[in-house]
Each structure stands twice: as C-alpha cells, then as structure tokens.
PDB file of N, CA and C in Angstrom:
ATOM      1  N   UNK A   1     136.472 126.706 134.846  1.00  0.00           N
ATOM      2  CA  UNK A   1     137.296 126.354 135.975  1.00  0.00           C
ATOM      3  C   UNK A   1     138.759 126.584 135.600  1.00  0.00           C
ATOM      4  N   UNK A   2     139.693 127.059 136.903  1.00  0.00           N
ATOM      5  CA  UNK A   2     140.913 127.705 136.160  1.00  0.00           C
ATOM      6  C   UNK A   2     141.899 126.096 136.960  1.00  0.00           C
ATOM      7  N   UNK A   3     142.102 126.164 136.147  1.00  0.00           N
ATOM      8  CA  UNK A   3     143.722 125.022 136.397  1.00  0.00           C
ATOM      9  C   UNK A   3     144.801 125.429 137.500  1.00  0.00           C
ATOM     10  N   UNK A   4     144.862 124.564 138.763  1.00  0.00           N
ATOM     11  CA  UNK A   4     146.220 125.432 140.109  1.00  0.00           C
ATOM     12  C   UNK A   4     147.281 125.835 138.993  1.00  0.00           C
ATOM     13  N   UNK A   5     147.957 126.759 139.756  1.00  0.00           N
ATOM     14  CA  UNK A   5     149.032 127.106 139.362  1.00  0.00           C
ATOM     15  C   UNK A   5     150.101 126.587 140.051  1.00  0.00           C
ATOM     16  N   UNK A   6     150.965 126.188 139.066  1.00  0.00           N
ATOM     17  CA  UNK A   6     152.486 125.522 139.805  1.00  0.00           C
ATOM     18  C   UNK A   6     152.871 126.278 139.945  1.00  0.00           C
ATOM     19  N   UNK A   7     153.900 126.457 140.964  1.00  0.00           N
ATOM     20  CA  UNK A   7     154.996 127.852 141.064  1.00  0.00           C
ATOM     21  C   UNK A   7     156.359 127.249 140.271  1.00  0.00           C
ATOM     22  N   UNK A   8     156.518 128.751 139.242  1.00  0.00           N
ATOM     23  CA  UNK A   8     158.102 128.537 138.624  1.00  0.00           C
ATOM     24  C   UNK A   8     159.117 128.131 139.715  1.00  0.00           C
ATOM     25  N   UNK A   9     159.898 127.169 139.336  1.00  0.00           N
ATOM     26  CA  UNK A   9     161.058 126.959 140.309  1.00  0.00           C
ATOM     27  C   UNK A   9     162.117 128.375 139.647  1.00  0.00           C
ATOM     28  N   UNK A  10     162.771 128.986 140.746  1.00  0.00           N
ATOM     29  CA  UNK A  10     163.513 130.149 141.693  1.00  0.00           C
ATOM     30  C   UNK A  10     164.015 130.355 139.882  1.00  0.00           C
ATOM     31  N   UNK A  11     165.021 129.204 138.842  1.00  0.00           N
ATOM     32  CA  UNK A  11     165.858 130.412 138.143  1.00  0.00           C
ATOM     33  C   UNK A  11     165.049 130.816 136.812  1.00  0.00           C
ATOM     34  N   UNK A  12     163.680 130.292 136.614  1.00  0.00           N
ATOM     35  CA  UNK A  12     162.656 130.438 136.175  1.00  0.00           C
ATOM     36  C   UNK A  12     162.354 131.735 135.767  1.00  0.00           C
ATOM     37  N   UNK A  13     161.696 131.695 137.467  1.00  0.00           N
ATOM     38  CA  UNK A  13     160.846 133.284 138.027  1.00  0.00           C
ATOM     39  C   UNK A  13     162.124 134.284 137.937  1.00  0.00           C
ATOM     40  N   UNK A  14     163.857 133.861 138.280  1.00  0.00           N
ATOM     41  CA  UNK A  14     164.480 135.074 138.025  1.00  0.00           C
ATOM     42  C   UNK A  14     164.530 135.600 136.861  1.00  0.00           C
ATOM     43  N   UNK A  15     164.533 134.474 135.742  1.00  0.00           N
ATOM     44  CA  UNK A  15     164.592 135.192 134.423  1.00  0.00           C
ATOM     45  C   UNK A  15     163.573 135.568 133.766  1.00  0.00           C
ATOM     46  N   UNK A  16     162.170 135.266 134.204  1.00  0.00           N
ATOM     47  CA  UNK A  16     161.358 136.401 133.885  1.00  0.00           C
ATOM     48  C   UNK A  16     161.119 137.830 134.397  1.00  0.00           C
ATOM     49  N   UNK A  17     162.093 137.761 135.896  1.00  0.00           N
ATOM     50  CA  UNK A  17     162.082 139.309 136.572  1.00  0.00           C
ATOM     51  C   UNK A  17     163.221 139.511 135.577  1.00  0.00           C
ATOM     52  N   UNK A  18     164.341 139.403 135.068  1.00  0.00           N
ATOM     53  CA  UNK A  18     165.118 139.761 134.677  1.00  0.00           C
ATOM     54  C   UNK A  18     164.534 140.261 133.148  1.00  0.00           C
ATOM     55  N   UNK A  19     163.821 139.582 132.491  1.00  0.00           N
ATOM     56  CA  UNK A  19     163.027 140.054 131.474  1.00  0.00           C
ATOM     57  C   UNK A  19     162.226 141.066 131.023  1.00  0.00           C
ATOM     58  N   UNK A  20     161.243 140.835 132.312  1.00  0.00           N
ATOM     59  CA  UNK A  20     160.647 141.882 132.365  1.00  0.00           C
ATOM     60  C   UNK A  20     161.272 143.074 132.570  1.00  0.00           C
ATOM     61  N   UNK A  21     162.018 143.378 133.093  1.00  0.00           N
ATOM     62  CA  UNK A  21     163.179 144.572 133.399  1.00  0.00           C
ATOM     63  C   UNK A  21     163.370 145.773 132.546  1.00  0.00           C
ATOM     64  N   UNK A  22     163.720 144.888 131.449  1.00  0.00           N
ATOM     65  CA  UNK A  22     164.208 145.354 129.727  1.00  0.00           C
ATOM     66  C   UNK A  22     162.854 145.908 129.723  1.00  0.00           C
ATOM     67  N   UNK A  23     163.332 147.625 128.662  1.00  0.00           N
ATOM     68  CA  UNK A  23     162.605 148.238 128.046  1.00  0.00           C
ATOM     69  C   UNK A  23     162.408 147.678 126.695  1.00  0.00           C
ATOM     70  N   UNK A  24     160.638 147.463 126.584  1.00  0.00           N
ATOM     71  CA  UNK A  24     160.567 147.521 125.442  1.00  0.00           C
ATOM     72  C   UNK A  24     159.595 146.079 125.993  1.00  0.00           C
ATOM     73  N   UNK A  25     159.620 145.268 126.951  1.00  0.00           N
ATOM     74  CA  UNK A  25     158.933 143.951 126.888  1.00  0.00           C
ATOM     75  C   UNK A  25     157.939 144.238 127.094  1.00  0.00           C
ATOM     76  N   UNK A  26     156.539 143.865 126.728  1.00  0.00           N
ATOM     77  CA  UNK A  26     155.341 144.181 126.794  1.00  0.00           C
ATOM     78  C   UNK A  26     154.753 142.305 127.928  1.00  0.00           C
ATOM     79  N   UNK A  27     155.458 141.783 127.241  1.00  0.00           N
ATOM     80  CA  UNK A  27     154.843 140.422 127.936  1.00  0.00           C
ATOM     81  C   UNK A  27     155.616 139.659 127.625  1.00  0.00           C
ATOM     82  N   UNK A  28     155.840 138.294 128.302  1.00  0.00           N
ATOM     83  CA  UNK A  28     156.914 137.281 127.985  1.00  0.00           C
ATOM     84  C   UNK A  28     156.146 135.839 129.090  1.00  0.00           C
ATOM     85  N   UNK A  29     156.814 134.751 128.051  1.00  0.00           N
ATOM     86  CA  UNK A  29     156.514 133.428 128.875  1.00  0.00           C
ATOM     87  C   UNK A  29     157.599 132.426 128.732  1.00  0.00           C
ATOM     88  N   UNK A  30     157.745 131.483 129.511  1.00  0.00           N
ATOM     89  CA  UNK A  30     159.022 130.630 129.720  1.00  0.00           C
ATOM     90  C   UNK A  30     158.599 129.207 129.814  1.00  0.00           C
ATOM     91  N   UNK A  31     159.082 127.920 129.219  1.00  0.00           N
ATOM     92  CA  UNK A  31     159.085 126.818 129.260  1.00  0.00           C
ATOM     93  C   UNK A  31     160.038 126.232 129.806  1.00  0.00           C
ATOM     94  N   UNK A  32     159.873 124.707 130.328  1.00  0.00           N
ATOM     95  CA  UNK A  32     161.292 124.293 131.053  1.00  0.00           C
ATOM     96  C   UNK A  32     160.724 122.853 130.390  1.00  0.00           C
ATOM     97  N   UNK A  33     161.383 121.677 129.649  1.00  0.00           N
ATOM     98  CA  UNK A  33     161.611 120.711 129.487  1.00  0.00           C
ATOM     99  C   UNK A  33     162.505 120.129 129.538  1.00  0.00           C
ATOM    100  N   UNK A  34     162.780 119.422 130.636  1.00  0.00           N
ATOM    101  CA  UNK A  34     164.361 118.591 131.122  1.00  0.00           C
ATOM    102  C   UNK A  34     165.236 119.930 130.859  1.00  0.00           C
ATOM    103  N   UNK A  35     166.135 119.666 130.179  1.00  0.00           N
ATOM    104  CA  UNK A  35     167.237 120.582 129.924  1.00  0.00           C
ATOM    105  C   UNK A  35     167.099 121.710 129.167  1.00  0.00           C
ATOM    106  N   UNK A  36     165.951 121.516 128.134  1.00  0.00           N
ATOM    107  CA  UNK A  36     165.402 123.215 127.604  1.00  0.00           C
ATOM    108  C   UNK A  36     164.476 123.856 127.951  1.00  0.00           C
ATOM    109  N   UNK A  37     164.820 125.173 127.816  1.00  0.00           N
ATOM    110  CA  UNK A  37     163.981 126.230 127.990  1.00  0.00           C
ATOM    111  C   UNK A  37     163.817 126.962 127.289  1.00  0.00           C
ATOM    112  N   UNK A  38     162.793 127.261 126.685  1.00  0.00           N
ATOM    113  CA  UNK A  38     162.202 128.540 125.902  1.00  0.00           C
ATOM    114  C   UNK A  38     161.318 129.487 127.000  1.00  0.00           C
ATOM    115  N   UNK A  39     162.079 130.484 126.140  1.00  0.00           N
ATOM    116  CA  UNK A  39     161.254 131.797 126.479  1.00  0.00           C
ATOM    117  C   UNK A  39     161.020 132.728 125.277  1.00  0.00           C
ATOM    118  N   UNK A  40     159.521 133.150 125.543  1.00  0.00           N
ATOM    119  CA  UNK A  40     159.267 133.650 124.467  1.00  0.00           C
ATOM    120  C   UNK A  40     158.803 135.348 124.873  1.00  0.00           C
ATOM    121  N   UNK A  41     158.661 136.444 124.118  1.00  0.00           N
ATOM    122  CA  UNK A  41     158.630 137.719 124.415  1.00  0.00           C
ATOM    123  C   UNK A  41     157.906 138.314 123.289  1.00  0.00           C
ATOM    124  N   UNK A  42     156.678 139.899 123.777  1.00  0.00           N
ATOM    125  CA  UNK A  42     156.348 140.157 123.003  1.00  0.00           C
ATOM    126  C   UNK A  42     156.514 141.510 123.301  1.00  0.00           C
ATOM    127  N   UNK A  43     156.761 142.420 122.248  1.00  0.00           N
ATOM    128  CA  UNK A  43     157.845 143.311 122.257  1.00  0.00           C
ATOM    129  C   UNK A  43     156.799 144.539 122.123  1.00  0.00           C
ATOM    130  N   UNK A  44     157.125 145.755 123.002  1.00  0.00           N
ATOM    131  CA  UNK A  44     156.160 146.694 123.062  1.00  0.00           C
ATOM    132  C   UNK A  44     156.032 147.701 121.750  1.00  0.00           C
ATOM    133  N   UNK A  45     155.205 148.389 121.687  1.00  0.00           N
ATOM    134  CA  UNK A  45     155.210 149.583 120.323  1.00  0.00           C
ATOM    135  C   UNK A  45     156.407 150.239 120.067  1.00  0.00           C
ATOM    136  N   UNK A  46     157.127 150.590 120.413  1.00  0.00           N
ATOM    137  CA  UNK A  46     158.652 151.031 120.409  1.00  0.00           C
ATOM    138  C   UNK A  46     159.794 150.499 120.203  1.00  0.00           C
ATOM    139  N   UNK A  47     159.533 148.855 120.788  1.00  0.00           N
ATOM    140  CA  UNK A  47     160.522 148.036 120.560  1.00  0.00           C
ATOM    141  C   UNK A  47     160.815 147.503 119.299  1.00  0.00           C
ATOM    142  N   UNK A  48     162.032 147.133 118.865  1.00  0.00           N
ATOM    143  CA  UNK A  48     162.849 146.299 117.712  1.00  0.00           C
ATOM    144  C   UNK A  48     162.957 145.213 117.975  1.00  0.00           C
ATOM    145  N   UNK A  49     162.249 144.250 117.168  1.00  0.00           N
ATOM    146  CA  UNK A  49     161.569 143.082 117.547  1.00  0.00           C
ATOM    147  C   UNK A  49     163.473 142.365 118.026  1.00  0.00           C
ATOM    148  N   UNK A  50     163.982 141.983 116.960  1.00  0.00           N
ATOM    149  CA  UNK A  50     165.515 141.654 116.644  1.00  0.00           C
ATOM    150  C   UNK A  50     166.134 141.888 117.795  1.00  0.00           C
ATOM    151  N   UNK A  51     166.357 143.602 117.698  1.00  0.00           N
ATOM    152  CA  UNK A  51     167.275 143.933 119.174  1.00  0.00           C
ATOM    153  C   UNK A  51     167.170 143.747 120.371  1.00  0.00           C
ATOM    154  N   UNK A  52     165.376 143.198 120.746  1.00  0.00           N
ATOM    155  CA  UNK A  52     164.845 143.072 122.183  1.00  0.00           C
ATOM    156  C   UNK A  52     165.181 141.548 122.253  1.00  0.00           C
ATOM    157  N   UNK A  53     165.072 140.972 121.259  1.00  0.00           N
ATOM    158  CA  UNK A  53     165.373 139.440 121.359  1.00  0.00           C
ATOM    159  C   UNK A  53     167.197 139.324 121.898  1.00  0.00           C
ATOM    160  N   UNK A  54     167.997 140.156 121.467  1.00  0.00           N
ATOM    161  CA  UNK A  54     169.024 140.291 122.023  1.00  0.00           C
ATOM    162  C   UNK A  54     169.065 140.864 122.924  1.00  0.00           C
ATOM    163  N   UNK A  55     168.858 141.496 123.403  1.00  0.00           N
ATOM    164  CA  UNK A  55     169.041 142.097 124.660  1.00  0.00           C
ATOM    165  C   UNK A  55     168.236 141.370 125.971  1.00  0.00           C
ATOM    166  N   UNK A  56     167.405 140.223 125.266  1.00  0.00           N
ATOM    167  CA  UNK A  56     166.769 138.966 125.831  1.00  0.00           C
ATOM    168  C   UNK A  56     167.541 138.768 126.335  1.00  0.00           C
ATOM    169  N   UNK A  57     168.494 137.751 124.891  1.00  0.00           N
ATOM    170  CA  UNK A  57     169.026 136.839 125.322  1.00  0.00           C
ATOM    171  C   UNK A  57     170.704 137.105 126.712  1.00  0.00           C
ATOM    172  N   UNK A  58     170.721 138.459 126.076  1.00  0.00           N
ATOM    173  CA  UNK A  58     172.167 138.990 126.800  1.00  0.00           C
ATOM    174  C   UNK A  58     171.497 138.660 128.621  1.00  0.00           C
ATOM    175  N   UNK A  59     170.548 139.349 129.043  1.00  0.00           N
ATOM    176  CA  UNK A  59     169.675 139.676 130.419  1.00  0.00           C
ATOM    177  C   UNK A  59     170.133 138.203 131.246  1.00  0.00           C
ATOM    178  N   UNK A  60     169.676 137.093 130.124  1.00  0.00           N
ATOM    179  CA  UNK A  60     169.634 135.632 131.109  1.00  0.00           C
ATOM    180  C   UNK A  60     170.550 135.187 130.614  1.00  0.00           C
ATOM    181  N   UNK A  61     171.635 135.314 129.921  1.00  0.00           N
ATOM    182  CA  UNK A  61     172.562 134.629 130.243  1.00  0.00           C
ATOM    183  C   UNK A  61     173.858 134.089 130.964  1.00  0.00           C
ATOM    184  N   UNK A  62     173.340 134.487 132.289  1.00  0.00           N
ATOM    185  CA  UNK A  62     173.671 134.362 133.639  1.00  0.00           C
ATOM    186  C   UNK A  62     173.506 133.194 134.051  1.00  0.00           C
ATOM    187  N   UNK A  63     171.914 133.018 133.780  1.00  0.00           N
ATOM    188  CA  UNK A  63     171.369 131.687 134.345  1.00  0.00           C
ATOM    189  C   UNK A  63     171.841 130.474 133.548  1.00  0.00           C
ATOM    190  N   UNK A  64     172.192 130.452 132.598  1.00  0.00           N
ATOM    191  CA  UNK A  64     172.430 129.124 131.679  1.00  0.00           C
ATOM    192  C   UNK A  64     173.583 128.626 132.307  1.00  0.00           C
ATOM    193  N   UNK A  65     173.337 127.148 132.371  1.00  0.00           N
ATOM    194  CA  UNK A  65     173.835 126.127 132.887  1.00  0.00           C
ATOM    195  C   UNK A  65     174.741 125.604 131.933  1.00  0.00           C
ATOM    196  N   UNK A  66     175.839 124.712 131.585  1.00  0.00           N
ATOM    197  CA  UNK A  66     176.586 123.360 130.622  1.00  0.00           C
ATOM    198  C   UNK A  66     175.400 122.801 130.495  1.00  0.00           C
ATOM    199  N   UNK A  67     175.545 122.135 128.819  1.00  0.00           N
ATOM    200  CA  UNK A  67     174.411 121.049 128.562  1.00  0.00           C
ATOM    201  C   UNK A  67     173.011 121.698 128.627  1.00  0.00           C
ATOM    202  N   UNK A  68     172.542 122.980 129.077  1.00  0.00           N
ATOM    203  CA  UNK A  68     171.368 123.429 128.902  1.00  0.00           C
ATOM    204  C   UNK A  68     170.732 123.726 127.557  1.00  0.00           C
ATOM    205  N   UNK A  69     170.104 123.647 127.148  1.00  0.00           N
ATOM    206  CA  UNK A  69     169.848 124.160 125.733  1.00  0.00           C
ATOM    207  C   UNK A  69     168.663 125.481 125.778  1.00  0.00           C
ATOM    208  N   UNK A  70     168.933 126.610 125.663  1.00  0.00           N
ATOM    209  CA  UNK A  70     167.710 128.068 125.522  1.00  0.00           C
ATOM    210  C   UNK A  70     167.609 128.158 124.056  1.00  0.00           C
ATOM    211  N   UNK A  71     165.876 128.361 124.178  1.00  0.00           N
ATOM    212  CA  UNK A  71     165.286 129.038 122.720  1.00  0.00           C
ATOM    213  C   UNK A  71     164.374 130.284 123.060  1.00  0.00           C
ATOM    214  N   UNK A  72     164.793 131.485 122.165  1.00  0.00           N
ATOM    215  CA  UNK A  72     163.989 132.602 122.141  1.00  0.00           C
ATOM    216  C   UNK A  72     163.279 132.840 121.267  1.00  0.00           C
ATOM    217  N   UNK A  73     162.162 133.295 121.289  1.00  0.00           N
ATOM    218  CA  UNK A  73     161.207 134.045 120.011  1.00  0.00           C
ATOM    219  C   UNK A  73     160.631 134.616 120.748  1.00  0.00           C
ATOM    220  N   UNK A  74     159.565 135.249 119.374  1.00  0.00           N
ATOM    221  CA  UNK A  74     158.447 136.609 119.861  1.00  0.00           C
ATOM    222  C   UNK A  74     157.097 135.720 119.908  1.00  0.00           C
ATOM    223  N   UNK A  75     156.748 136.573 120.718  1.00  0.00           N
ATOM    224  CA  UNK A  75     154.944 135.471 120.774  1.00  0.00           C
ATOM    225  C   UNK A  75     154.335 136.325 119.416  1.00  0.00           C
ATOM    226  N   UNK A  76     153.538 135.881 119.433  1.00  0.00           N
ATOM    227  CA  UNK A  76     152.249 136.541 118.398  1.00  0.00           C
ATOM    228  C   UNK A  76     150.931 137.054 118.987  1.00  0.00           C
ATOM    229  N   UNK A  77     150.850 136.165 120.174  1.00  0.00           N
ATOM    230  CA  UNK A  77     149.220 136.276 120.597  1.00  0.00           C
ATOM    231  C   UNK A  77     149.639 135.747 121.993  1.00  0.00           C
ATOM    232  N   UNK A  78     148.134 136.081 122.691  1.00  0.00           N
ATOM    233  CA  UNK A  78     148.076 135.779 123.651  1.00  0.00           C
ATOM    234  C   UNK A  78     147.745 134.204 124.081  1.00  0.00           C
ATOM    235  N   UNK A  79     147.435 133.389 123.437  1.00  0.00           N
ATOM    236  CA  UNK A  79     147.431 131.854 123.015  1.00  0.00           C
ATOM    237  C   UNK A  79     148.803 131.370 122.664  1.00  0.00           C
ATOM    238  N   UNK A  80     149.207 130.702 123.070  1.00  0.00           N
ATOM    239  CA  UNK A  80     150.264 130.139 122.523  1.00  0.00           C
ATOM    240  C   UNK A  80     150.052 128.744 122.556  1.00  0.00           C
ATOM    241  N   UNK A  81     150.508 127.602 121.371  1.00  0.00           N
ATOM    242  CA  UNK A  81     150.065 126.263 121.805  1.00  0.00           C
ATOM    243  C   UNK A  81     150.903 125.519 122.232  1.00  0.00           C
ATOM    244  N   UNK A  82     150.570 124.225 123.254  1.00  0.00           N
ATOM    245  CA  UNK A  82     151.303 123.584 123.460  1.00  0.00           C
ATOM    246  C   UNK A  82     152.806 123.083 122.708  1.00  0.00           C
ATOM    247  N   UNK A  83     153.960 122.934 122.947  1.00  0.00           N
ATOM    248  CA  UNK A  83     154.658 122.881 121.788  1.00  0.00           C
ATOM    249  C   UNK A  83     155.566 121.658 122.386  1.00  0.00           C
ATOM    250  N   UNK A  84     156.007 120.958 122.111  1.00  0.00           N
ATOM    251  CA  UNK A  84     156.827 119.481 122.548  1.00  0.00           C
ATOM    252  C   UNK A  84     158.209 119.862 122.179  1.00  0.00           C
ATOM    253  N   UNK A  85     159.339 119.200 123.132  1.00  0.00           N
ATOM    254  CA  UNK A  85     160.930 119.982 122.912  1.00  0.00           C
ATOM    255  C   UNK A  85     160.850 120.048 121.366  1.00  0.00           C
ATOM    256  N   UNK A  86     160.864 118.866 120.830  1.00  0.00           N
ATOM    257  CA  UNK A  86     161.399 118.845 120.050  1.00  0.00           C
ATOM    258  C   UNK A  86     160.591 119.407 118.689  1.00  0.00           C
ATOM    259  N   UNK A  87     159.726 120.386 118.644  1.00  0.00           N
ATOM    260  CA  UNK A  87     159.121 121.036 118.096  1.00  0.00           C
ATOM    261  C   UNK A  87     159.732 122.536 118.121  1.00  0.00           C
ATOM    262  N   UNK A  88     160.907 122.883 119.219  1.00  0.00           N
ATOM    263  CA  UNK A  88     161.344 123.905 119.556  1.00  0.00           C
ATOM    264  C   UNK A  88     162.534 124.731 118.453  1.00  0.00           C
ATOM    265  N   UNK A  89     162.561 123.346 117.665  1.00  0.00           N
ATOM    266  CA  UNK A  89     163.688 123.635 116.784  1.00  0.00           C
ATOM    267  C   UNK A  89     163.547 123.914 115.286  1.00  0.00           C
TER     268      UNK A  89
END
C-alpha cells in the first residue's frame, strides 16, 4: 500500500524545478523542517559531483529566506533514511 502524497508547498516544488533544470542532475530530493531544508542531489555520469553541488546551491539561492538554515549533499541511493534536523549537521 502506497502512503497519500502531500503536495510540496509552492517554494519547495520551485526549487526542485529549479534543480532539476541544471545539467548534470540525474535526481534530487528536498526536506523542510521548521526553518531547514535539505536538499539532496544525485549527479548524472558527466557531472562533477563538487561543481553540481554548487551550481545547486547558486540555482536556489533566490529562495532563502533570514534565519533559514539550507543543507546540500549527494544522495547515494535511491533509499534515503529518515534523518531528524538535527542529524543534518
């Protein structure tokens, strides 16, 4: 049985269109806890793991708010586990 899906609230879903955008992203996922957000990215055969993570972070940083706190990394797999904020660090 599959679990509903919540819909990302609006600056969410923009910064994964904005993500996805960038050459080189193969797949990416986003967290929101109170004030942080991680997003994480997994970088296609061509891509530079390093430089796509920058060019991440350059894409959304539009959306960042005062007082927000963003974390980036690369996924590994298609599993990712639950992770608690403060595990983010």
């Amino acid at each position: 049985m599959t679990q509903p899906t919540v819909p990302l609230p609006p600056k969410l879903r923009r910064a994964l269109e904005l993500v996805y955008a960038l050459e080189g992203v193969a797949s990416a996922r986003i967290w929101q806890w109170g004030d942080r957000i991680a997003l994480g990215v997994r970088a296609g055969r061509a891509a530079a793991p390093a430089e796509l993570l920058r060019r991440v972070e350059d894409a959304v940083s539009a959306l960042r708010e005062p007082g927000e706190v963003w974390d980036f990394g690369l996924l590994d797999d298609d599993i990712v586990p639950e992770a608690k904020p403060d595990e983010l660090t």
